[in-house]
N, C-alpha and C. Protein backbone atom coordinates (compact mmCIF):
# COMPACT_ATOMS: atom_id res chain seq x y z
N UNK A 1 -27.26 -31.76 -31.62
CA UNK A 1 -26.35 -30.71 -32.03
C UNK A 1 -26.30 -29.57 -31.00
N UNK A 2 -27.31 -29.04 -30.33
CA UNK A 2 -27.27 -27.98 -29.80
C UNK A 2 -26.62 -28.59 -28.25
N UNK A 3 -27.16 -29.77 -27.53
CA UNK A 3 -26.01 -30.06 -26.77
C UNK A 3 -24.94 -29.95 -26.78
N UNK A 4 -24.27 -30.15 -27.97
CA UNK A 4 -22.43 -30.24 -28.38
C UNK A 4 -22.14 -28.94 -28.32
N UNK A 5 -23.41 -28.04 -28.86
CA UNK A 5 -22.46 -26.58 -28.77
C UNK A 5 -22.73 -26.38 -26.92
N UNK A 6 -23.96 -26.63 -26.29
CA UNK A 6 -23.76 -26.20 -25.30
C UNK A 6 -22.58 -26.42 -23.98
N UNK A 7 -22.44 -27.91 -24.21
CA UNK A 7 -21.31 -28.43 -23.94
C UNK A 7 -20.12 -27.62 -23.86
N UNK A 8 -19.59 -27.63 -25.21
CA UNK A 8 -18.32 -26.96 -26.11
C UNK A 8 -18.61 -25.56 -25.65
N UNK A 9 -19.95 -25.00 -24.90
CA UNK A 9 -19.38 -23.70 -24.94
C UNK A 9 -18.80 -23.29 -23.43
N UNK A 10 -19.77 -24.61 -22.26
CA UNK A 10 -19.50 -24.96 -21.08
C UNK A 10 -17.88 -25.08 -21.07
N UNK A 11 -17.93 -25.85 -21.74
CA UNK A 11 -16.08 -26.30 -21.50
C UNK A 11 -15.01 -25.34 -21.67
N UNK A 12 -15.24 -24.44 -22.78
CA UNK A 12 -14.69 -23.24 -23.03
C UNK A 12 -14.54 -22.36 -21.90
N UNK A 13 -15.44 -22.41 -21.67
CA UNK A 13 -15.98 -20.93 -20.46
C UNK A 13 -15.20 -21.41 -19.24
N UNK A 14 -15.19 -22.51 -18.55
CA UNK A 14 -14.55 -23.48 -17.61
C UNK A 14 -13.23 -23.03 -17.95
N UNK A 15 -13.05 -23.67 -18.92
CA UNK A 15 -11.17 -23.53 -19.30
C UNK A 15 -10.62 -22.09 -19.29
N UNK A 16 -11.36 -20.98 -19.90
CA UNK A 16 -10.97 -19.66 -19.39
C UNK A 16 -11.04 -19.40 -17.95
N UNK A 17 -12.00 -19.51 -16.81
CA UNK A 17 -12.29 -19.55 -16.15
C UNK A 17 -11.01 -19.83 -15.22
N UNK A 18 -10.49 -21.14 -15.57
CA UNK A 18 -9.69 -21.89 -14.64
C UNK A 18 -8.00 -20.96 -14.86
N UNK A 19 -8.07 -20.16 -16.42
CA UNK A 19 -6.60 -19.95 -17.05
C UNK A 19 -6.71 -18.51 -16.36
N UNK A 20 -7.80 -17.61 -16.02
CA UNK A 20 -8.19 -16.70 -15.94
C UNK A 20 -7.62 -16.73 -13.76
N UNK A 21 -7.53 -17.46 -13.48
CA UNK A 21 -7.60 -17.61 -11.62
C UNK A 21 -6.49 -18.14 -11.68
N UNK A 22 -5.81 -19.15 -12.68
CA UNK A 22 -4.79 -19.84 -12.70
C UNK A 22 -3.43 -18.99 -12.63
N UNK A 23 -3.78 -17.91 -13.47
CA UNK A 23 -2.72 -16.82 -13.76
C UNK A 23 -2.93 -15.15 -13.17
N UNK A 24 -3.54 -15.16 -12.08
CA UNK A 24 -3.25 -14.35 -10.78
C UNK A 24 -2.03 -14.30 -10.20
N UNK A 25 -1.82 -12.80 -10.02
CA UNK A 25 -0.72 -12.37 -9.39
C UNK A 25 -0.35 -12.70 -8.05
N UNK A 26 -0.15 -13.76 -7.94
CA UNK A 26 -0.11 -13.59 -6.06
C UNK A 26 1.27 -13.65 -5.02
N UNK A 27 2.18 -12.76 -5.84
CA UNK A 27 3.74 -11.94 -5.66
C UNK A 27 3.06 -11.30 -4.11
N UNK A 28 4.07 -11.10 -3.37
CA UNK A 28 4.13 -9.84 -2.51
C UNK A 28 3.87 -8.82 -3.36
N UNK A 29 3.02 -8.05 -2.45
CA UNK A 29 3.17 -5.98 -2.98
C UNK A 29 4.73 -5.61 -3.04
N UNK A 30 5.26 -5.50 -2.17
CA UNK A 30 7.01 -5.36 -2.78
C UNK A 30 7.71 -5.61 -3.62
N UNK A 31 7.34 -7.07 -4.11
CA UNK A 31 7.99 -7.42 -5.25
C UNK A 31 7.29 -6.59 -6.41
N UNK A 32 6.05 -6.71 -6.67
CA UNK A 32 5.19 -6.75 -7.49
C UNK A 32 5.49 -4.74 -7.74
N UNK A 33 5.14 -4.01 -7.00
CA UNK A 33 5.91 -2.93 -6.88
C UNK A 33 7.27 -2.21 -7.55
N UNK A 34 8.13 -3.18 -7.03
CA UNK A 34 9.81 -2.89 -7.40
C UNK A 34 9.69 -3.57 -9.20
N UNK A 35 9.15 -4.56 -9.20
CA UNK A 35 9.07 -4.53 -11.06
C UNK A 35 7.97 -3.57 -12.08
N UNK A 36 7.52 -2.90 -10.88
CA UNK A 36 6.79 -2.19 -11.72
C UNK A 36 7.65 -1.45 -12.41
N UNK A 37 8.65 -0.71 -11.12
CA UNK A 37 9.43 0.57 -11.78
C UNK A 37 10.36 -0.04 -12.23
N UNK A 38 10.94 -0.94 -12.50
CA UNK A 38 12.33 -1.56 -13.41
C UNK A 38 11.12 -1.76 -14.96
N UNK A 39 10.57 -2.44 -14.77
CA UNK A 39 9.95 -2.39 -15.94
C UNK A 39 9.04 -1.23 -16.78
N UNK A 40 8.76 -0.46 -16.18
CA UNK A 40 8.36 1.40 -16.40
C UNK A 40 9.69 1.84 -17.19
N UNK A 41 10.88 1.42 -16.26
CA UNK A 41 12.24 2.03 -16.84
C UNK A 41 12.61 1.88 -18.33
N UNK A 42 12.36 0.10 -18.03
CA UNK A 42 12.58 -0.93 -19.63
C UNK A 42 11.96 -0.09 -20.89
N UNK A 43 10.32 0.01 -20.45
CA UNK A 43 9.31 0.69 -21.37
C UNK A 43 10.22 1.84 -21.79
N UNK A 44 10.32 2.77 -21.05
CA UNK A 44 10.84 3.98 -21.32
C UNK A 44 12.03 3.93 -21.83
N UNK A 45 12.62 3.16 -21.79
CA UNK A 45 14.42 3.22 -22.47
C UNK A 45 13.68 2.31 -24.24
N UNK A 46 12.85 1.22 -23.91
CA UNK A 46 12.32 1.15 -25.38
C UNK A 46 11.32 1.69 -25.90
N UNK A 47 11.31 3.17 -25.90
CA UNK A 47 10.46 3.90 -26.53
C UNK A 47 8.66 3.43 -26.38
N UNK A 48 8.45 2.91 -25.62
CA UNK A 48 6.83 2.42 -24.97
C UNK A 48 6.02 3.66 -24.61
N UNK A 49 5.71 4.37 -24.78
CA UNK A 49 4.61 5.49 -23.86
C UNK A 49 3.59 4.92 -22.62
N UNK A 50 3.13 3.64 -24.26
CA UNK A 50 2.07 2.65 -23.48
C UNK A 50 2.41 1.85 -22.12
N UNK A 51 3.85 1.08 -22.59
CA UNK A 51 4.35 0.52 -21.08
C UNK A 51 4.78 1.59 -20.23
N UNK A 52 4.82 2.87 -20.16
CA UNK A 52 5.71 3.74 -18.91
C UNK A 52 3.70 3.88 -18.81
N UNK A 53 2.97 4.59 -19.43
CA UNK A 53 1.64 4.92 -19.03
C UNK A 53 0.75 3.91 -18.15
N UNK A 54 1.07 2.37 -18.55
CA UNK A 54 -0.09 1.67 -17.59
C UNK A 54 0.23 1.65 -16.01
N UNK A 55 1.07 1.97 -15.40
CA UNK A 55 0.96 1.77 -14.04
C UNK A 55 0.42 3.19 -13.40
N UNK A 56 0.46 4.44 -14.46
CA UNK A 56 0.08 5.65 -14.28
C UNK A 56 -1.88 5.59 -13.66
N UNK A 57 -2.29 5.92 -12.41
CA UNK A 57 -3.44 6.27 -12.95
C UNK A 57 -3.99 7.76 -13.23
N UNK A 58 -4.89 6.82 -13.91
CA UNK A 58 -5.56 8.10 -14.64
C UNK A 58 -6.19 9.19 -13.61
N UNK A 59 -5.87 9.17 -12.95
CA UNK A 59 -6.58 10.34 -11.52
C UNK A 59 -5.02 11.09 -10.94
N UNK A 60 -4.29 10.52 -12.03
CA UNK A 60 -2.62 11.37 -11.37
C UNK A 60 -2.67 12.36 -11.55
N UNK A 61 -2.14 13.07 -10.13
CA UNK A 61 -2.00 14.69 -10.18
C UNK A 61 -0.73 14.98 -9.29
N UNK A 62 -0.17 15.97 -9.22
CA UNK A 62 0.90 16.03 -8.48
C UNK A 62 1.38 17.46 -8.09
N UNK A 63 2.62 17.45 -7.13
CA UNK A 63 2.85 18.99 -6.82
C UNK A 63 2.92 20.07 -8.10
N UNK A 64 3.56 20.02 -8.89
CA UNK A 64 3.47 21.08 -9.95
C UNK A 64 2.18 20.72 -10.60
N UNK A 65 1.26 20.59 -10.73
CA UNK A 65 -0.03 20.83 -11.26
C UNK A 65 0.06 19.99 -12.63
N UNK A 66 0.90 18.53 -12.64
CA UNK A 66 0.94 17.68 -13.36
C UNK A 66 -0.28 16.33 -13.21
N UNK A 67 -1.06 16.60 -14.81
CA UNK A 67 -2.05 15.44 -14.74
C UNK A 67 -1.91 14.33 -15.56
N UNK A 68 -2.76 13.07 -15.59
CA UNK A 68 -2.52 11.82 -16.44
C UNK A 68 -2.29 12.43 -17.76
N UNK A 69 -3.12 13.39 -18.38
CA UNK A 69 -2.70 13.73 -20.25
C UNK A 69 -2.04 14.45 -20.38
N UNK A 70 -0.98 15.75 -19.53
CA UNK A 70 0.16 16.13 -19.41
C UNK A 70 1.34 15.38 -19.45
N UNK A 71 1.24 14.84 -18.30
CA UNK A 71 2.13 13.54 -18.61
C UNK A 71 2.24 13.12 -19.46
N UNK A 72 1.50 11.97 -19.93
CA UNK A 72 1.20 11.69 -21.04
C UNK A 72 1.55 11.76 -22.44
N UNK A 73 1.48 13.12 -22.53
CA UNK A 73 1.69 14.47 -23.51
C UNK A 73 3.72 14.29 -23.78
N UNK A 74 4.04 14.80 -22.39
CA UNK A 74 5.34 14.95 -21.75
C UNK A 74 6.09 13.71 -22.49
N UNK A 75 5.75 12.43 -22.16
CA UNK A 75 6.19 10.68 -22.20
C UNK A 75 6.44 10.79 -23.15
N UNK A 76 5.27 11.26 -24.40
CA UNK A 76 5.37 10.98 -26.05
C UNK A 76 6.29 11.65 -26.12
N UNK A 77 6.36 12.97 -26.07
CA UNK A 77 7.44 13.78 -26.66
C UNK A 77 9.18 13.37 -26.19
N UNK A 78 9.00 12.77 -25.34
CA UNK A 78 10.44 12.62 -24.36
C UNK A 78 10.92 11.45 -25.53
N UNK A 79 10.19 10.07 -25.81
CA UNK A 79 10.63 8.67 -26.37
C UNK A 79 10.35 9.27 -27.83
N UNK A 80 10.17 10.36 -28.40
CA UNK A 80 10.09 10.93 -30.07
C UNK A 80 11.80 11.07 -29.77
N UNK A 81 12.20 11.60 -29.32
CA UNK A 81 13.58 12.06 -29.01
C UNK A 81 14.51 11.19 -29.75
N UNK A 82 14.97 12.15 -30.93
CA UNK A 82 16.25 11.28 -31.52
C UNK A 82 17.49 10.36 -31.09
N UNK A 83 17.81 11.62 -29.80
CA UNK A 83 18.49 10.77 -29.07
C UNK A 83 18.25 9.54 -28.40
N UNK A 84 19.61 8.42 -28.51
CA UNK A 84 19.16 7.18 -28.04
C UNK A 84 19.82 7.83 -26.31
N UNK A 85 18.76 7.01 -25.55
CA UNK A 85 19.19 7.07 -24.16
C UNK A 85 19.21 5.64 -23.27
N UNK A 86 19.93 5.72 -22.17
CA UNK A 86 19.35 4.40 -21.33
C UNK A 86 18.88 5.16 -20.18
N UNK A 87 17.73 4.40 -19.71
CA UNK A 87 17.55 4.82 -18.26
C UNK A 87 17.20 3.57 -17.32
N UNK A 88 17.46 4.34 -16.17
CA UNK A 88 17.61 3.28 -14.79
C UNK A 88 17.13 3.69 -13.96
N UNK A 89 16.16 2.49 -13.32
CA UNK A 89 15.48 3.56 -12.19
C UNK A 89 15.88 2.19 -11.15
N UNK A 90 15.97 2.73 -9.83
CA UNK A 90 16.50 1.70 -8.67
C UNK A 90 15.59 1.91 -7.74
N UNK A 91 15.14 1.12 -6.98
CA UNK A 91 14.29 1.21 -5.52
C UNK A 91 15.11 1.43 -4.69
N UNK A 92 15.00 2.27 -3.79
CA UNK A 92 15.67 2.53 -2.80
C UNK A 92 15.03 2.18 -1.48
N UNK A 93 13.61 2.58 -0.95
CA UNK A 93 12.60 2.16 -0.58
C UNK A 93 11.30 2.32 -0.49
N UNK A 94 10.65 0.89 -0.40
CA UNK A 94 9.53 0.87 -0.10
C UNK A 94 8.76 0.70 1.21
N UNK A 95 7.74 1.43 1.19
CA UNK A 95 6.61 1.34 2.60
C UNK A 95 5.37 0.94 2.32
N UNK A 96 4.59 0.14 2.22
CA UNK A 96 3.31 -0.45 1.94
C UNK A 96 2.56 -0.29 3.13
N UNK A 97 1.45 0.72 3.10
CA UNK A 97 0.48 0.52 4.06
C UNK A 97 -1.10 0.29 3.68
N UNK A 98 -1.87 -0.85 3.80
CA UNK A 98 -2.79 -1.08 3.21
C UNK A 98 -2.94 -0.85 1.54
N UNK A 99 -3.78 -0.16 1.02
CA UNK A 99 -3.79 0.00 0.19
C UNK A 99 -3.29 0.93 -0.46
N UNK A 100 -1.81 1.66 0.21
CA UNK A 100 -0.85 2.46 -0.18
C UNK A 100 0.63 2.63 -0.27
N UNK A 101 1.13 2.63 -0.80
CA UNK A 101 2.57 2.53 -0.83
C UNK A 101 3.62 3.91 -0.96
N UNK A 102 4.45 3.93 -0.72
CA UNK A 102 5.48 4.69 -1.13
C UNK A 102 6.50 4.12 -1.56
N UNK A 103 7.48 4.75 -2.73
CA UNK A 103 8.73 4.24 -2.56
C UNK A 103 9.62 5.31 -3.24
N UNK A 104 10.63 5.06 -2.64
CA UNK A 104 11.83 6.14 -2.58
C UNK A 104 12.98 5.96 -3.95
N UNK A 105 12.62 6.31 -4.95
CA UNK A 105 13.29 5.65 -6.72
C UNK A 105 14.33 6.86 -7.19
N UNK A 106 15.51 6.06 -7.36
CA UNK A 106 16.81 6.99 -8.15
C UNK A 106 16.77 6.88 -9.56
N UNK A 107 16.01 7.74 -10.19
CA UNK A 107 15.75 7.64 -11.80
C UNK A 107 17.03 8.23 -12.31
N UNK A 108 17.42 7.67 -13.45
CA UNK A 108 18.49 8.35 -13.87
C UNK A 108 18.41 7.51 -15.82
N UNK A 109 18.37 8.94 -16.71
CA UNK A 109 18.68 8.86 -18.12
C UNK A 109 19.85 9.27 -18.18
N UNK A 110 20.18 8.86 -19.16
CA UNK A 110 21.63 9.00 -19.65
C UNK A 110 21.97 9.14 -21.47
N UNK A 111 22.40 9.83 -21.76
CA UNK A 111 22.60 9.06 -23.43
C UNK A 111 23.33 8.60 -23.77
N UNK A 112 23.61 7.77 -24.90
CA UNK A 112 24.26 6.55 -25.23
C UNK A 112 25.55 6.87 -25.22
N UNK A 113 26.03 8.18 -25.48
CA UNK A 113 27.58 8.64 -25.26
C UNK A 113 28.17 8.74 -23.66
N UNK A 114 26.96 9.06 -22.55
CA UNK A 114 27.45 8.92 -21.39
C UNK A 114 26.92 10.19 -21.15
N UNK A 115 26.34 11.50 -21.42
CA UNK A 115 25.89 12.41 -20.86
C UNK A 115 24.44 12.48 -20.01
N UNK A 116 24.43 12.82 -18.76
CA UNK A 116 23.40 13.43 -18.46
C UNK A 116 22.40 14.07 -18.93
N UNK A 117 21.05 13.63 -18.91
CA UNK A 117 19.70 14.41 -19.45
C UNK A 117 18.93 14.59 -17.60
N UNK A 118 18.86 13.30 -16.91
CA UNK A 118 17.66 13.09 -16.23
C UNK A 118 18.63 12.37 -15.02
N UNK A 119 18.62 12.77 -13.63
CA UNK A 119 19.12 12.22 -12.64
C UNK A 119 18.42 12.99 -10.87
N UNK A 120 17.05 12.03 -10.84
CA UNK A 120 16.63 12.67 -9.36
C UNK A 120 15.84 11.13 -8.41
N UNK A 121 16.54 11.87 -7.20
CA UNK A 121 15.23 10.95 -6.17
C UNK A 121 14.29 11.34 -6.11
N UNK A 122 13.40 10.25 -6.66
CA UNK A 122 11.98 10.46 -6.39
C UNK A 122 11.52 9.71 -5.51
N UNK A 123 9.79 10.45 -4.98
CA UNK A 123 9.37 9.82 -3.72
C UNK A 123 8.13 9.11 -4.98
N UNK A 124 7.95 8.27 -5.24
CA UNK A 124 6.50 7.68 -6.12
C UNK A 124 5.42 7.65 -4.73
N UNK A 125 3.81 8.07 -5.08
CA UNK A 125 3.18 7.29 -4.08
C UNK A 125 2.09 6.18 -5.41
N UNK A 126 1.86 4.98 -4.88
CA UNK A 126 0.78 4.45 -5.39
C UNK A 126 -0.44 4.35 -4.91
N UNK A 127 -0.73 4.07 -5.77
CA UNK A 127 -2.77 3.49 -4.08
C UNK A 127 -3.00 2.23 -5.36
N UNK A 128 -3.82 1.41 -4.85
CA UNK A 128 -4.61 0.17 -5.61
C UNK A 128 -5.80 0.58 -5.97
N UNK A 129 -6.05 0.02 -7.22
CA UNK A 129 -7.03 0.71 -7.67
C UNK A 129 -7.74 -0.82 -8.24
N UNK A 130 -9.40 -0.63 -8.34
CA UNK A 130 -10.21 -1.54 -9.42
C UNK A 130 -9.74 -2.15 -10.58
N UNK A 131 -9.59 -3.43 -10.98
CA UNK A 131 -9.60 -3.08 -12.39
C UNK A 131 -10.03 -5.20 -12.15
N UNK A 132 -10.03 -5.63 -13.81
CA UNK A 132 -10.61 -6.72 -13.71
C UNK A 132 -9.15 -7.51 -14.28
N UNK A 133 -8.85 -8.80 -14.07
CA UNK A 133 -7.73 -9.88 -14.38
C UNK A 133 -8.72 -10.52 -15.16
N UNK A 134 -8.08 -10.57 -16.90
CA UNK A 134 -8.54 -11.81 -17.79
C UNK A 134 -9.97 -11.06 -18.25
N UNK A 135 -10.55 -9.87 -18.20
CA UNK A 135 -11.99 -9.37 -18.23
C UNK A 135 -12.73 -10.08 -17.12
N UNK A 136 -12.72 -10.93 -15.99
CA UNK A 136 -13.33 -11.76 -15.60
C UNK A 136 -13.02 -11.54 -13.70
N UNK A 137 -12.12 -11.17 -13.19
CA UNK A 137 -11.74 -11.73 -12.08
C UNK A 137 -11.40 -10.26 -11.63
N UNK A 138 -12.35 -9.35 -10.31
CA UNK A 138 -12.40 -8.47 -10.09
C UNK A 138 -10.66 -8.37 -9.36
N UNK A 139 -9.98 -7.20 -9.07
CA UNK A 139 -8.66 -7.32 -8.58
C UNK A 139 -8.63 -5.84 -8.01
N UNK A 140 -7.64 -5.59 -7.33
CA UNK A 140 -6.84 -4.61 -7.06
C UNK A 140 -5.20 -4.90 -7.60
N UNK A 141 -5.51 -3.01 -8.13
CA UNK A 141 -3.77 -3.15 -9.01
C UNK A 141 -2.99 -1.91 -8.49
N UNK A 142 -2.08 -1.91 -8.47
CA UNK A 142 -1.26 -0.89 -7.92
C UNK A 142 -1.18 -0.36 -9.11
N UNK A 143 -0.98 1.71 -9.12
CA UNK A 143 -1.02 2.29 -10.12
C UNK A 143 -0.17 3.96 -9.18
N UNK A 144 0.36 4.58 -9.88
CA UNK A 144 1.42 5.63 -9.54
C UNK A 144 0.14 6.54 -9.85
N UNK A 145 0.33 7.77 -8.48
CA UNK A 145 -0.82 8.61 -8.04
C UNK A 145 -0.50 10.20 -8.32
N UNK A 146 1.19 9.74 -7.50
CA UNK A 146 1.73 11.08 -7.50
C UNK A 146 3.05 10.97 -7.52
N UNK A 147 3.98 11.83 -7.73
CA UNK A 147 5.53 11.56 -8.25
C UNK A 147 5.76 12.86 -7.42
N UNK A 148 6.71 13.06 -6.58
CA UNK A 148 7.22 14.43 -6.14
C UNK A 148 8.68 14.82 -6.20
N UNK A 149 8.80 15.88 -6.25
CA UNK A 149 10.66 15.85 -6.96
C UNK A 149 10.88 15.39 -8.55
N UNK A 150 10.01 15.43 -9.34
CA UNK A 150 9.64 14.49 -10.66
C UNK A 150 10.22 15.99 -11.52
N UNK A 151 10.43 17.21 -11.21
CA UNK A 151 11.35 18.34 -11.78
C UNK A 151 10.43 18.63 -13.20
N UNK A 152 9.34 18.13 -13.34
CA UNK A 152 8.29 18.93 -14.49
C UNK A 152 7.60 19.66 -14.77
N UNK A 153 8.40 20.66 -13.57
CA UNK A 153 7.11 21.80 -13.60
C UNK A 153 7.34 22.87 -14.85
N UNK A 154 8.75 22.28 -15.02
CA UNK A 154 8.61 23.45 -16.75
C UNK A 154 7.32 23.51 -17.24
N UNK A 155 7.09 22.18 -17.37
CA UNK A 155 5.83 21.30 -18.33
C UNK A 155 4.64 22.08 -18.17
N UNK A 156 4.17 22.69 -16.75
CA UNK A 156 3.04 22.62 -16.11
C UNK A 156 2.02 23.36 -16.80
N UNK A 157 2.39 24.35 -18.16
CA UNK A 157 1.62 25.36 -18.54
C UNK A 157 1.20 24.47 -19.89
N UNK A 158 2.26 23.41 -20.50
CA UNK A 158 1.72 22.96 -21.62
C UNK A 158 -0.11 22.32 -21.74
């Protein structure tokens, strides 16, 4: 008996193991990048905090004296918003240098009638940061550091 479990637990562990390496990201940084912010956008047009927050890291700080739980703060209150909106964010460009990137993004909200709320170029920077794939498989992940031109400095005292 205790073979079968050891077995069964071998085999288990193997099979995660294999699903865990199997399903690594191994996109270009560009690509992998440019869906970040289309899909940040998605989050944010469907009311996500959580999906616009994970590419955020938590060490974000920026020119107006904006941090990860300001933000944060900011995100919730923006997707509470009765109003329905769409937003679109476009790459304009990217620069990848080692473990840093820039890219040059035309964010733009809108509400469902067609008015203006939100329309600026932003410069995003990222850096790669630690984190683990599957709990198991050490990685580097790209995560948004700093946002400039991001127009939140109303925010900055909240």
């Amino acid at each position: 008996m205790r073979t079968a479990i050891w077995i069964t637990s071998l085999a288990v562990a193997l099979a995660y193991a294999i699903f865990a390496y199997s399903t690594l990201d191994r996109r270009g940084d560009e690509v992998v990048l440019n869906e970040m912010i289309v899909s940040a956008a998605q989050a944010a047009e469907d009311r996500d905090v959580g999906g616009v927050m994970d590419i955020v890291s938590s060490s974000y700080k920026d020119q107006d004296g904006m941090n990860y739980d300001r933000l944060r703060m900011i995100t919730a209150q923006a997707v509470r918003n009765e109003q329905d909106y769409i937003v679109t964010a476009s790459v304009k460009s990217i620069r990848v240098d080692g473990n840093e990137a820039t890219l040059g993004v035309h964010a733009v909200v809108r509400t469902k009638p067609g008015g203006m709320l939100y329309d600026r170029q932003l410069t995003v920077h990222f850096a790669k940061e630690s984190a683990r794939h599957a709990l198991l498989i050490p990685v580097k992940v790209w995560r948004i550091v700093e946002v400039e031109n991001f127009g939140l400095d109303f925010a900055k005292d909240w």
